[in-house]
N, C-alpha and C. Protein backbone atom coordinates (compact mmCIF):
# COMPACT_ATOMS: atom_id res chain seq x y z
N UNK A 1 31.80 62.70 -13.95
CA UNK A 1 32.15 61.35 -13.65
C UNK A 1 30.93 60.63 -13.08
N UNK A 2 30.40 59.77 -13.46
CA UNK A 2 29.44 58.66 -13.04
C UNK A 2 30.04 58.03 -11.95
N UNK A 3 28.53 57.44 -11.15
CA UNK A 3 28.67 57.16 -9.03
C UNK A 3 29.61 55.66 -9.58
N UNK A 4 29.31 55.12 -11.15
CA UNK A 4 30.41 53.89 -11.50
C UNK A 4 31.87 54.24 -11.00
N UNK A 5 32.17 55.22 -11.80
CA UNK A 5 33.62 55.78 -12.19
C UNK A 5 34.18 55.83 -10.97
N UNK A 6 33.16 56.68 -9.89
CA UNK A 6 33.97 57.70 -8.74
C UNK A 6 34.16 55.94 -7.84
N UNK A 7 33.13 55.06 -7.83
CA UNK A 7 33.92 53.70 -7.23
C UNK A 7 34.51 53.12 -7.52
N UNK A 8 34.76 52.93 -8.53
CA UNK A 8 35.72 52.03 -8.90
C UNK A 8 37.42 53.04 -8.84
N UNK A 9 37.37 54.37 -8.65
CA UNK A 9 38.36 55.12 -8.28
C UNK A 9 38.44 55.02 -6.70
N UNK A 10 37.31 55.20 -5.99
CA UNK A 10 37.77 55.51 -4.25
C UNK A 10 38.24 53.68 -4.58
N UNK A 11 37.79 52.50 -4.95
CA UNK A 11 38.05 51.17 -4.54
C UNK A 11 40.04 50.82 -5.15
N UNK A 12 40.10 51.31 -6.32
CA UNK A 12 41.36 51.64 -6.51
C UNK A 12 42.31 52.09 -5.62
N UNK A 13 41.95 53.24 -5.15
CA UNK A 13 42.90 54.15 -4.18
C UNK A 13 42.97 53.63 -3.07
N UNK A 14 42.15 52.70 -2.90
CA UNK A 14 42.10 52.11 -0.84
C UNK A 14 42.91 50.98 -1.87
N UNK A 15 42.54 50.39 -2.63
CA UNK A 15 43.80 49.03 -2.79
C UNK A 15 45.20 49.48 -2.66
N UNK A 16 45.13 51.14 -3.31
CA UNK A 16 47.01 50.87 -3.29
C UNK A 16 47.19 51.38 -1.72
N UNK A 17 46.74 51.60 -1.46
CA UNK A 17 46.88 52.03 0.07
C UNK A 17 47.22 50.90 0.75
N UNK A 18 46.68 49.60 0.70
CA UNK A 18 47.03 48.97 1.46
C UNK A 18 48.60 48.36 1.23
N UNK A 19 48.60 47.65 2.27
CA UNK A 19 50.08 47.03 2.10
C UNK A 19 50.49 45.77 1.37
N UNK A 20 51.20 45.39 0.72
CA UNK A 20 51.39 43.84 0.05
C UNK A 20 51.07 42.40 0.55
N UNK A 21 50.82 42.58 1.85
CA UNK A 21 50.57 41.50 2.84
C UNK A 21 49.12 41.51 2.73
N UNK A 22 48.66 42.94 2.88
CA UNK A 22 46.99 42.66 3.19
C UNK A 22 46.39 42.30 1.48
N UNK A 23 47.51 43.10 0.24
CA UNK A 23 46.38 42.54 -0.77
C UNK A 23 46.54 41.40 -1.08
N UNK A 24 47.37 40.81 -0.48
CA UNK A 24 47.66 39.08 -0.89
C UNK A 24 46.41 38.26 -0.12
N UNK A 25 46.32 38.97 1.27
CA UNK A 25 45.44 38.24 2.23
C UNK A 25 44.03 38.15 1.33
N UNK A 26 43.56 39.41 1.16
CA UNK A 26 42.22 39.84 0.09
C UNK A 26 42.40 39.10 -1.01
N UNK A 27 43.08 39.11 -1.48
CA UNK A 27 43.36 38.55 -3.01
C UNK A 27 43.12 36.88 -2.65
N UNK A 28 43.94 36.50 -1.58
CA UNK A 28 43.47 34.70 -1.35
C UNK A 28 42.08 34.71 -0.62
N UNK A 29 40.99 35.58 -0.03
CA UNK A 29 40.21 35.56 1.10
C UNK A 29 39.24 35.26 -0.45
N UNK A 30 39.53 36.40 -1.48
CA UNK A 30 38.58 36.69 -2.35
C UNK A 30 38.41 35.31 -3.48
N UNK A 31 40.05 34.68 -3.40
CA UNK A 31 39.49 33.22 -4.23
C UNK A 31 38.75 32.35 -2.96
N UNK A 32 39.34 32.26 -2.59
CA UNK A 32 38.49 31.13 -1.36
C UNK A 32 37.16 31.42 -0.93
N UNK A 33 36.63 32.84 -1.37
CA UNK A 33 34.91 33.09 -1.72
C UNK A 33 34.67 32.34 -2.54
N UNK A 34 35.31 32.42 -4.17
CA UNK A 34 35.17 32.52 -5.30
C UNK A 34 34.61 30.87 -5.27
N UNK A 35 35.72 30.16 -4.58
CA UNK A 35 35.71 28.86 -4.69
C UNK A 35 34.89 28.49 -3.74
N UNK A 36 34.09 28.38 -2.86
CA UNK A 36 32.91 28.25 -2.23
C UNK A 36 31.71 28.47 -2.83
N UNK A 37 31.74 29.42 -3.39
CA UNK A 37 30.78 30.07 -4.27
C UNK A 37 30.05 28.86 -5.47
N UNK A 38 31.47 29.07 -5.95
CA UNK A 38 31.31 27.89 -7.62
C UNK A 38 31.17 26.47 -6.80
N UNK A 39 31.38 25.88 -6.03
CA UNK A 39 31.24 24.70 -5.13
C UNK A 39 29.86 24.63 -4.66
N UNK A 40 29.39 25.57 -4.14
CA UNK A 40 27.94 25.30 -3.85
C UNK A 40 26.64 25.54 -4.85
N UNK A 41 27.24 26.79 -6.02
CA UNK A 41 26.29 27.00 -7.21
C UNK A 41 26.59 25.86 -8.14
N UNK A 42 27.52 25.09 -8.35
CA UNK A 42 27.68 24.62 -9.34
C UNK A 42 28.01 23.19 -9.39
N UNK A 43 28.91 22.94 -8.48
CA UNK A 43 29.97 21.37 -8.31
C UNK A 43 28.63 20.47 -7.31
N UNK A 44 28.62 21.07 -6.10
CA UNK A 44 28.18 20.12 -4.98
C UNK A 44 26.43 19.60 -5.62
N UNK A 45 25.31 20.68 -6.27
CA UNK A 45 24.36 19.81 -6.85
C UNK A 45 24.61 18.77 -7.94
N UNK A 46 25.28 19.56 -8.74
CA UNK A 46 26.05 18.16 -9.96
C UNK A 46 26.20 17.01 -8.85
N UNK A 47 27.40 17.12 -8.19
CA UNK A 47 27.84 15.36 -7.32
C UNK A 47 26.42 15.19 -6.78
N UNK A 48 25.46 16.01 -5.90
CA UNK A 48 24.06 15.00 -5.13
C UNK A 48 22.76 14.41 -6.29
N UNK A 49 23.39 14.86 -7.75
CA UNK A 49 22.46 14.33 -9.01
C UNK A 49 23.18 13.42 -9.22
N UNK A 50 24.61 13.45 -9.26
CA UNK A 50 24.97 12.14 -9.57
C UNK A 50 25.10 11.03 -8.66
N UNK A 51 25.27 10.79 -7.85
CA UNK A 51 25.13 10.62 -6.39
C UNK A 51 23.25 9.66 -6.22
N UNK A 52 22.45 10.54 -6.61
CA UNK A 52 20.83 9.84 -6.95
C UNK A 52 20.69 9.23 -8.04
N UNK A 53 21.56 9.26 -9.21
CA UNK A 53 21.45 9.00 -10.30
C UNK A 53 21.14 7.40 -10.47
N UNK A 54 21.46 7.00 -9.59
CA UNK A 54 21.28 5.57 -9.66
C UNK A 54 19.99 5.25 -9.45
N UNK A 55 19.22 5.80 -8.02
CA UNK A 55 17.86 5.39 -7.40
C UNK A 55 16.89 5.80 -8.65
N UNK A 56 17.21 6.70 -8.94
CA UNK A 56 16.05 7.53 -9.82
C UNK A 56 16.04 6.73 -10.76
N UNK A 57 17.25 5.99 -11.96
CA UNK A 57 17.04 5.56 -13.12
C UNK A 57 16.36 3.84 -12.21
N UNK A 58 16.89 3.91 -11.40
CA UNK A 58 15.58 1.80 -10.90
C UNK A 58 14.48 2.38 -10.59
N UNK A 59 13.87 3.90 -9.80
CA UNK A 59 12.33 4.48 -9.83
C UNK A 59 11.99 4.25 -11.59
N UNK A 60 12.41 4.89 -12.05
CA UNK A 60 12.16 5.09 -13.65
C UNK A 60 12.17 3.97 -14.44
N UNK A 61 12.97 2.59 -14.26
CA UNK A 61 12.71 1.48 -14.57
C UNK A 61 11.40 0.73 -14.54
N UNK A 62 11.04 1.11 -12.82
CA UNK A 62 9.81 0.61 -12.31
C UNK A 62 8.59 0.95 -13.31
N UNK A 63 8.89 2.14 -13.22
CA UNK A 63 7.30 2.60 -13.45
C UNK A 63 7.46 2.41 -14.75
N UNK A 64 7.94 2.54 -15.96
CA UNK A 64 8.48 2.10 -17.15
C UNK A 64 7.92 0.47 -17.18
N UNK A 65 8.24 -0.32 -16.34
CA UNK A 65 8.08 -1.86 -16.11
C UNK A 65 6.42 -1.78 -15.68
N UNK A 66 6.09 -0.61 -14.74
CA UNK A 66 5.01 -0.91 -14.33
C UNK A 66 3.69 -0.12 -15.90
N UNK A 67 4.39 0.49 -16.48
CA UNK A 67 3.64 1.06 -17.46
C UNK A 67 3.03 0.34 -18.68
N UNK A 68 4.44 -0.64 -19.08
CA UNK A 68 4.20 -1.68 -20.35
C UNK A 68 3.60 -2.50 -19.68
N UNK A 69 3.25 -3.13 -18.47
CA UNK A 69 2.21 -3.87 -18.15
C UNK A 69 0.63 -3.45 -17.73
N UNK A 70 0.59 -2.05 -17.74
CA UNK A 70 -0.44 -1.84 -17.82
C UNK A 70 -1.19 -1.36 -19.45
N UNK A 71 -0.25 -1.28 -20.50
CA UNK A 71 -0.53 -0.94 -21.57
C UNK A 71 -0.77 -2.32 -22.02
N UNK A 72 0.26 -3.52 -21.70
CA UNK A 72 -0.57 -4.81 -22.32
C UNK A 72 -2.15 -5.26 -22.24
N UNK A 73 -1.49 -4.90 -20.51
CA UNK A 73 -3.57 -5.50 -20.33
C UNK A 73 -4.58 -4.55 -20.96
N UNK A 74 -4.75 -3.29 -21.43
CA UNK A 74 -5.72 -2.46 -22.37
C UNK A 74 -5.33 -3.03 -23.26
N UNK A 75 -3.89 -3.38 -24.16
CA UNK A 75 -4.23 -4.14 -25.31
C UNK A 75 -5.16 -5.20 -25.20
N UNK A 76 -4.70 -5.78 -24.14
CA UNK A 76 -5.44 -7.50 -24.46
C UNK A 76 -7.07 -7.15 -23.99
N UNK A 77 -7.55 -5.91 -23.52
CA UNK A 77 -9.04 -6.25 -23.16
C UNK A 77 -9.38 -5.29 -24.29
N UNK A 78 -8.42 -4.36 -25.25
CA UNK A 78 -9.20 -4.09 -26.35
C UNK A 78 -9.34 -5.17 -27.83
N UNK A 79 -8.55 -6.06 -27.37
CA UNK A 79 -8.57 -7.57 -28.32
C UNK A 79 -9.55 -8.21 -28.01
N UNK A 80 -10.10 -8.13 -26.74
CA UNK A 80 -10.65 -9.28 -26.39
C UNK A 80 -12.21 -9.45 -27.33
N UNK A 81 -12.75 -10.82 -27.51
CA UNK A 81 -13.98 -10.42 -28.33
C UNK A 81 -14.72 -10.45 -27.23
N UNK A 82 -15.87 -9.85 -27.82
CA UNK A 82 -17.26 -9.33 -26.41
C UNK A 82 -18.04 -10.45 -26.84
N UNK A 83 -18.65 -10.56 -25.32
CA UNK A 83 -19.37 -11.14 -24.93
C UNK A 83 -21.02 -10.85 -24.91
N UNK A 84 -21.64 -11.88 -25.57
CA UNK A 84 -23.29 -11.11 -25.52
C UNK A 84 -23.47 -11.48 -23.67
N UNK A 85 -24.87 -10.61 -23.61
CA UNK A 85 -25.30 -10.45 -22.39
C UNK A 85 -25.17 -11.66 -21.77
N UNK A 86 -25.72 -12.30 -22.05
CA UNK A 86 -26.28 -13.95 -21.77
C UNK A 86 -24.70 -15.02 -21.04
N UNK A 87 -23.75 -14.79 -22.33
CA UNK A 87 -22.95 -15.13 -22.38
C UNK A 87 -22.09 -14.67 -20.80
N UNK A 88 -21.90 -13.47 -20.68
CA UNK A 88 -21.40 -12.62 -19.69
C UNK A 88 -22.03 -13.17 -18.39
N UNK A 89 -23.32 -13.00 -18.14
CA UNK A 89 -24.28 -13.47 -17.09
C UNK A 89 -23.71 -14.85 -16.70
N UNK A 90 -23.64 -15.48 -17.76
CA UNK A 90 -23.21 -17.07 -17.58
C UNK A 90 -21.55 -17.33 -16.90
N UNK A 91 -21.00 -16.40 -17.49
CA UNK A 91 -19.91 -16.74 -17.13
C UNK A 91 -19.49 -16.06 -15.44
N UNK A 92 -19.86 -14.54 -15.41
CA UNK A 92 -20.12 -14.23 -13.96
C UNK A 92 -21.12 -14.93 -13.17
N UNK A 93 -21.89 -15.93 -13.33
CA UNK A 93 -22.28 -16.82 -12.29
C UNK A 93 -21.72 -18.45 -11.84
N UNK A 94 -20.40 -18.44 -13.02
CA UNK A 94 -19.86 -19.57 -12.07
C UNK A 94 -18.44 -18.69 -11.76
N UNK A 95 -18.13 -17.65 -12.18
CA UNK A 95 -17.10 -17.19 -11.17
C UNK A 95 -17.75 -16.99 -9.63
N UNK A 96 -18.99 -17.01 -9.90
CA UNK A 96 -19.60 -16.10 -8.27
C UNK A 96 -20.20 -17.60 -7.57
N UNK A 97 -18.75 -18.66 -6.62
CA UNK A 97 -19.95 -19.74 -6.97
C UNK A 97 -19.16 -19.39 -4.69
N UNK A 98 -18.72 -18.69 -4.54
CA UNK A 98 -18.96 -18.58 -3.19
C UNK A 98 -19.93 -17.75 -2.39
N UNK A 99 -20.24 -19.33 -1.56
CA UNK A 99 -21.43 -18.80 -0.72
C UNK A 99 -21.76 -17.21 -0.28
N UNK A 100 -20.53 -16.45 -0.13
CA UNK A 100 -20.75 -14.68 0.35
C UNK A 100 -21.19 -14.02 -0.23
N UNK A 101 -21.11 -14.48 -1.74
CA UNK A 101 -21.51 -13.61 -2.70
C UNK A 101 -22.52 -14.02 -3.12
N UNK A 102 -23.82 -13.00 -3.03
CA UNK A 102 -25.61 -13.29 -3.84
C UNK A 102 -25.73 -12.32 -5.24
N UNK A 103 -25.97 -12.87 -6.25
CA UNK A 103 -25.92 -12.38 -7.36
C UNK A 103 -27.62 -12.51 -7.59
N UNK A 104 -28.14 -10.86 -7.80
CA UNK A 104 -29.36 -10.69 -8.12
C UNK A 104 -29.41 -10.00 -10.17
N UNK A 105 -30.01 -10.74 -10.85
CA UNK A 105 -29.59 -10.35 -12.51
C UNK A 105 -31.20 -8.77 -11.94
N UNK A 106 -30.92 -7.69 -12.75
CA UNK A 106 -31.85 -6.25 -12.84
C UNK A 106 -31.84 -6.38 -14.19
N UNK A 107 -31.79 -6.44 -14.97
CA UNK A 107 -31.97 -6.07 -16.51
C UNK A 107 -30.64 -5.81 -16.77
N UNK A 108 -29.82 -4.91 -17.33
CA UNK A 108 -28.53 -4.84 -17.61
C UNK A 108 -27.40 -4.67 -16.77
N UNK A 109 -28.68 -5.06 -15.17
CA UNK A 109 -27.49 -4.61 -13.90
C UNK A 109 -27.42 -6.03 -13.02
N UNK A 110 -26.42 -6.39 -12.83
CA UNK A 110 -26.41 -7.18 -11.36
C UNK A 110 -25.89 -6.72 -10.41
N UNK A 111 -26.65 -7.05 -9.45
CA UNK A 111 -26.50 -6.88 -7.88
C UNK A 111 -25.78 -8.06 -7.05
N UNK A 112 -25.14 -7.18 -6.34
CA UNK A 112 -23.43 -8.46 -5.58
C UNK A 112 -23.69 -8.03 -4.04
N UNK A 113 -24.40 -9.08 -3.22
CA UNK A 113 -24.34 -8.65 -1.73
C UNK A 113 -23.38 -9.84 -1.35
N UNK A 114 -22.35 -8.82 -0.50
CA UNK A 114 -21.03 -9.13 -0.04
C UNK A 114 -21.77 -9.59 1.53
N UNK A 115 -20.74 -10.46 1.53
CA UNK A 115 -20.66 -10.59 3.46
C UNK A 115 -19.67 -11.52 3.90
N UNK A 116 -19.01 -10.73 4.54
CA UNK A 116 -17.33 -11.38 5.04
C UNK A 116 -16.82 -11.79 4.03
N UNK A 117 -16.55 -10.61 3.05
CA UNK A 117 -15.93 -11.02 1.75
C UNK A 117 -14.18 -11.16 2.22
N UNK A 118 -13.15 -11.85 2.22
CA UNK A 118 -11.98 -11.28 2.70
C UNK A 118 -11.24 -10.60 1.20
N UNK A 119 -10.35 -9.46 1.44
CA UNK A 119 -10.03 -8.16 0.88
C UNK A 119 -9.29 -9.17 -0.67
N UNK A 120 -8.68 -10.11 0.04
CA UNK A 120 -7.70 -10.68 -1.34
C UNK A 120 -8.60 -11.58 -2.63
N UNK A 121 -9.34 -12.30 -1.94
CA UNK A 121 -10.79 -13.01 -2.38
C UNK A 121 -11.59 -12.03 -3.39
N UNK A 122 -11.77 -10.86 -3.05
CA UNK A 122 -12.79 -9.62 -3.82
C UNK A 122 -12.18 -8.78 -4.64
N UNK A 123 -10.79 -8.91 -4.42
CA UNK A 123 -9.80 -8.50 -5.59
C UNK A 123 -9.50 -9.25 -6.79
N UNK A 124 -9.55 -10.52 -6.31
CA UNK A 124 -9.38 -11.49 -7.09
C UNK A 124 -10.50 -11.41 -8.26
N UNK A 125 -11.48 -11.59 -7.73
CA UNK A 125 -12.93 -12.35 -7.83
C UNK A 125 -13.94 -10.95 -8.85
N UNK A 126 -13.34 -9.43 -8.66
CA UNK A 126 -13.02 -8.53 -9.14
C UNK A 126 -12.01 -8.76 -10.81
N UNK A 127 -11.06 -8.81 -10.58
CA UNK A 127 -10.47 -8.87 -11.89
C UNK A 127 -10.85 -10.07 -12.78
N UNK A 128 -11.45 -10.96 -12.17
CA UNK A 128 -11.82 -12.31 -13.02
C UNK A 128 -13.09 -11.60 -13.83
N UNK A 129 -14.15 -11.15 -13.19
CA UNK A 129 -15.59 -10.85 -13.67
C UNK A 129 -15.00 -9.98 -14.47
N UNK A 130 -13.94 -9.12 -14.44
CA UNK A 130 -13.60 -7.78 -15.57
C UNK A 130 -13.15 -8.54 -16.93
N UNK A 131 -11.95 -9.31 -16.61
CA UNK A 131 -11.68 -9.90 -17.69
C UNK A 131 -12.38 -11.13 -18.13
N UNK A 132 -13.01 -12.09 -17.70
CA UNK A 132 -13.52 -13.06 -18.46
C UNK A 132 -14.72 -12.61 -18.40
N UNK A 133 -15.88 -12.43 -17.65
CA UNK A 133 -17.11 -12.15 -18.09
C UNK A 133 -17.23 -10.71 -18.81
N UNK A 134 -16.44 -9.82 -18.38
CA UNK A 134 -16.63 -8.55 -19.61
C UNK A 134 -17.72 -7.47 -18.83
N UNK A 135 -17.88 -7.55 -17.34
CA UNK A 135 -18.46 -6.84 -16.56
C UNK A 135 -17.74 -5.77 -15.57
N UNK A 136 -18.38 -4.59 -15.85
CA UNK A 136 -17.92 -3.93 -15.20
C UNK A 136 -18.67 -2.96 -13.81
N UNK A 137 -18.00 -2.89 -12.62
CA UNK A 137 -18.57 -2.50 -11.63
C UNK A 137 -19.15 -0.84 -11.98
N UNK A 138 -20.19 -0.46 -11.74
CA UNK A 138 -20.44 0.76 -11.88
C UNK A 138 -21.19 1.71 -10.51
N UNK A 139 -21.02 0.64 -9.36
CA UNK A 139 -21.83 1.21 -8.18
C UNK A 139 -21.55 0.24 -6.99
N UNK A 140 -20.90 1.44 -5.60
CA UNK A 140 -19.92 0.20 -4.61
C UNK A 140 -20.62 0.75 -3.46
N UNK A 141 -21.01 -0.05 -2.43
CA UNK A 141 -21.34 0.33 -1.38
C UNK A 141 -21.20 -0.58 0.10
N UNK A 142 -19.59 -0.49 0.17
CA UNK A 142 -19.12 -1.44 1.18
C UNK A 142 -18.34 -0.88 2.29
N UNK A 143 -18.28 -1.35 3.04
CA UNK A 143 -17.61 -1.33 4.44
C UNK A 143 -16.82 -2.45 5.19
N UNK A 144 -15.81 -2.05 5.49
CA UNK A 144 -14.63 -2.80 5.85
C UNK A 144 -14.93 -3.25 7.15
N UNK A 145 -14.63 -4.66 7.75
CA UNK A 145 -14.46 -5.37 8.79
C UNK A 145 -13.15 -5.49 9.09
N UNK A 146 -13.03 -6.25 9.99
CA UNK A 146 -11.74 -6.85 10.36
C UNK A 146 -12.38 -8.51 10.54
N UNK A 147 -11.39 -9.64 10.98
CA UNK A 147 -11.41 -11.07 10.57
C UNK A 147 -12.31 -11.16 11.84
N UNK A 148 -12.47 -13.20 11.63
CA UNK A 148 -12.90 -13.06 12.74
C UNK A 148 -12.09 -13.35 14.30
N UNK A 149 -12.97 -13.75 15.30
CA UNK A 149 -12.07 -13.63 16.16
C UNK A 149 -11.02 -14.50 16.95
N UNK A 150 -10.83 -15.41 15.47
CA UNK A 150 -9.63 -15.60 15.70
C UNK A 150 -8.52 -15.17 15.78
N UNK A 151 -7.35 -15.25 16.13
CA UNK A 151 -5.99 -14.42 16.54
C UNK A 151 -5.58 -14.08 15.39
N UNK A 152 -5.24 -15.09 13.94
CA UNK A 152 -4.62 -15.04 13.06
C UNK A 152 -5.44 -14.28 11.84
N UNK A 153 -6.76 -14.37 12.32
CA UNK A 153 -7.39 -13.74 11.33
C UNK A 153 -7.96 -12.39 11.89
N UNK A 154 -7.36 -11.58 12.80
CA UNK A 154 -7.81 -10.78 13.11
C UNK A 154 -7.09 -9.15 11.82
N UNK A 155 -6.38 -9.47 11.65
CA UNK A 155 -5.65 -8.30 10.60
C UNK A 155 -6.18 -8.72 8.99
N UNK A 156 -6.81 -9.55 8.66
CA UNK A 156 -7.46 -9.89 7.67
C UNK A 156 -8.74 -8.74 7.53
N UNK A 157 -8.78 -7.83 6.24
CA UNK A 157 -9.44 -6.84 6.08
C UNK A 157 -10.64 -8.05 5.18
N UNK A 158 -12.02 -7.89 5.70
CA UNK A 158 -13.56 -8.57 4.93
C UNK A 158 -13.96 -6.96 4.50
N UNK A 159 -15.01 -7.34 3.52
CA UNK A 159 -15.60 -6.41 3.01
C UNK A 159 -17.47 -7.13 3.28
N UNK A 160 -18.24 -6.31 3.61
CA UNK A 160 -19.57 -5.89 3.40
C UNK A 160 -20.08 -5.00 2.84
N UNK A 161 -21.22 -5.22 2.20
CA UNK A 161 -21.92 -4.29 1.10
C UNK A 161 -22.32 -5.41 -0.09
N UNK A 162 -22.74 -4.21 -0.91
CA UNK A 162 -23.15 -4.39 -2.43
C UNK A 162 -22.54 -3.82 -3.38
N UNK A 163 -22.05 -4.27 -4.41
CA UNK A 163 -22.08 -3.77 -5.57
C UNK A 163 -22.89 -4.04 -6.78
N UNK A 164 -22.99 -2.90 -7.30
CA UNK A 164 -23.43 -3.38 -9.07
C UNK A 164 -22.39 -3.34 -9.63
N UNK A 165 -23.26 -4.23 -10.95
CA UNK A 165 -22.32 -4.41 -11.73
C UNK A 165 -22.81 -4.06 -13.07
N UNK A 166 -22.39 -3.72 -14.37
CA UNK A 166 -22.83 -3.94 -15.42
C UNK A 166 -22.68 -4.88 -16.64
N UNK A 167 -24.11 -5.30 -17.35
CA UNK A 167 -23.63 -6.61 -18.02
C UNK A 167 -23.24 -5.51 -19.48
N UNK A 168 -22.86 -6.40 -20.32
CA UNK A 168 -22.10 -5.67 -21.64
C UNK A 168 -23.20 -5.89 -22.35
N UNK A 169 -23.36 -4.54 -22.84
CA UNK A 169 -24.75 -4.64 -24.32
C UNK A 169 -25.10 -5.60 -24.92
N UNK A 170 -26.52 -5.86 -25.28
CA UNK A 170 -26.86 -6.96 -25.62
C UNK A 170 -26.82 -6.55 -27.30
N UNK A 171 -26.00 -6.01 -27.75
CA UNK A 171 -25.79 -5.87 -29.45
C UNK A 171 -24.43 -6.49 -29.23
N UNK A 172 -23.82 -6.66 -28.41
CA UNK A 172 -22.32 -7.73 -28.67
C UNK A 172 -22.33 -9.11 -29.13
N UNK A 173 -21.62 -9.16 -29.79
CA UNK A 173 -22.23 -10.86 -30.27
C UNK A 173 -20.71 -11.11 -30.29
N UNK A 174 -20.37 -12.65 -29.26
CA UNK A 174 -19.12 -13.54 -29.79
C UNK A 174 -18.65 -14.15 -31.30
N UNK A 175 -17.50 -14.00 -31.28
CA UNK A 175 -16.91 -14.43 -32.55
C UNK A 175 -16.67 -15.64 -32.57
């Protein structure tokens, strides 16, 4: 007889042993495992997925929303026609027409010395030179201030430094 056989015989023989009261007790103790069991393996994560199901599909909206708008703008700057050098230069020097910003032309590089740039201004002033002049930053070397010392402008993040920039090949020619 296999150590299977001989237990499932001693577990037999203690059941009939007991009395009708206790295998009823066992018999309900053993569903009311059963059902705890299947409740926590199975039921209660189902309800806390469904339960999130909502937040997750407006996360998933977002970034979905936030995705097709970042796939437009690579469409539209791989549409865009290029700009010869000249052209580019020209147009990043009347975006750059505040006093903070000194624009030095290097040959295919310009140089951008910042001073009390404020953070929203250089973001701005940033995506304009990307998309209309067709320049791109390739070298940053700034450091953050705070405003001045006025009250209201004290949480206002400025930037100091330099950046380069790069002008777009001079084999681009406008259409």
């Amino acid at each position: 007889m296999s150590t299977l056989n001989r237990f499932k015989a001693t577990l037999a023989t203690r059941w009939q042993a007991l009395s009708t009261r206790e295998q009823r007790g066992l018999t309900w103790l053993g569903l009311l495992l059963s059902a705890a069991l299947i409740w926590t393996v199975a039921i209660a994560p189902a309800l806390d997925t469904l339960r999130d199901s909502h937040t997750r599909r407006a996360h998933i909206s977002t970034q979905q929303a936030h995705m097709l708008a970042l796939q437009a703008q690579a469409q539209a700057l791989q549409q865009r026609t290029p700009l010869s050098r000249d052209e580019a230069l020209r147009t990043l020097q009347s975006l750059s027409t505040n006093p903070s910003l000194q624009l030095t032309v290097q040959g295919e590089r310009v140089s951008v010395q910042l001073k009390a740039v404020p953070a929203s201004t250089l973001g701005t002033w940033l995506a304009q030179v990307r998309s209309q002049a067709q320049v791109l930053p390739i070298e940053a070397h700034l450091t953050r201030g705070s405003g001045s010392g006025n009250e209201a402008d004290k949480n206002v993040a400025i930037w100091n430094g330099s950046l380069v920039l790069r002008l777009p090949d001079n084999t681009a020619r406008a259409q």
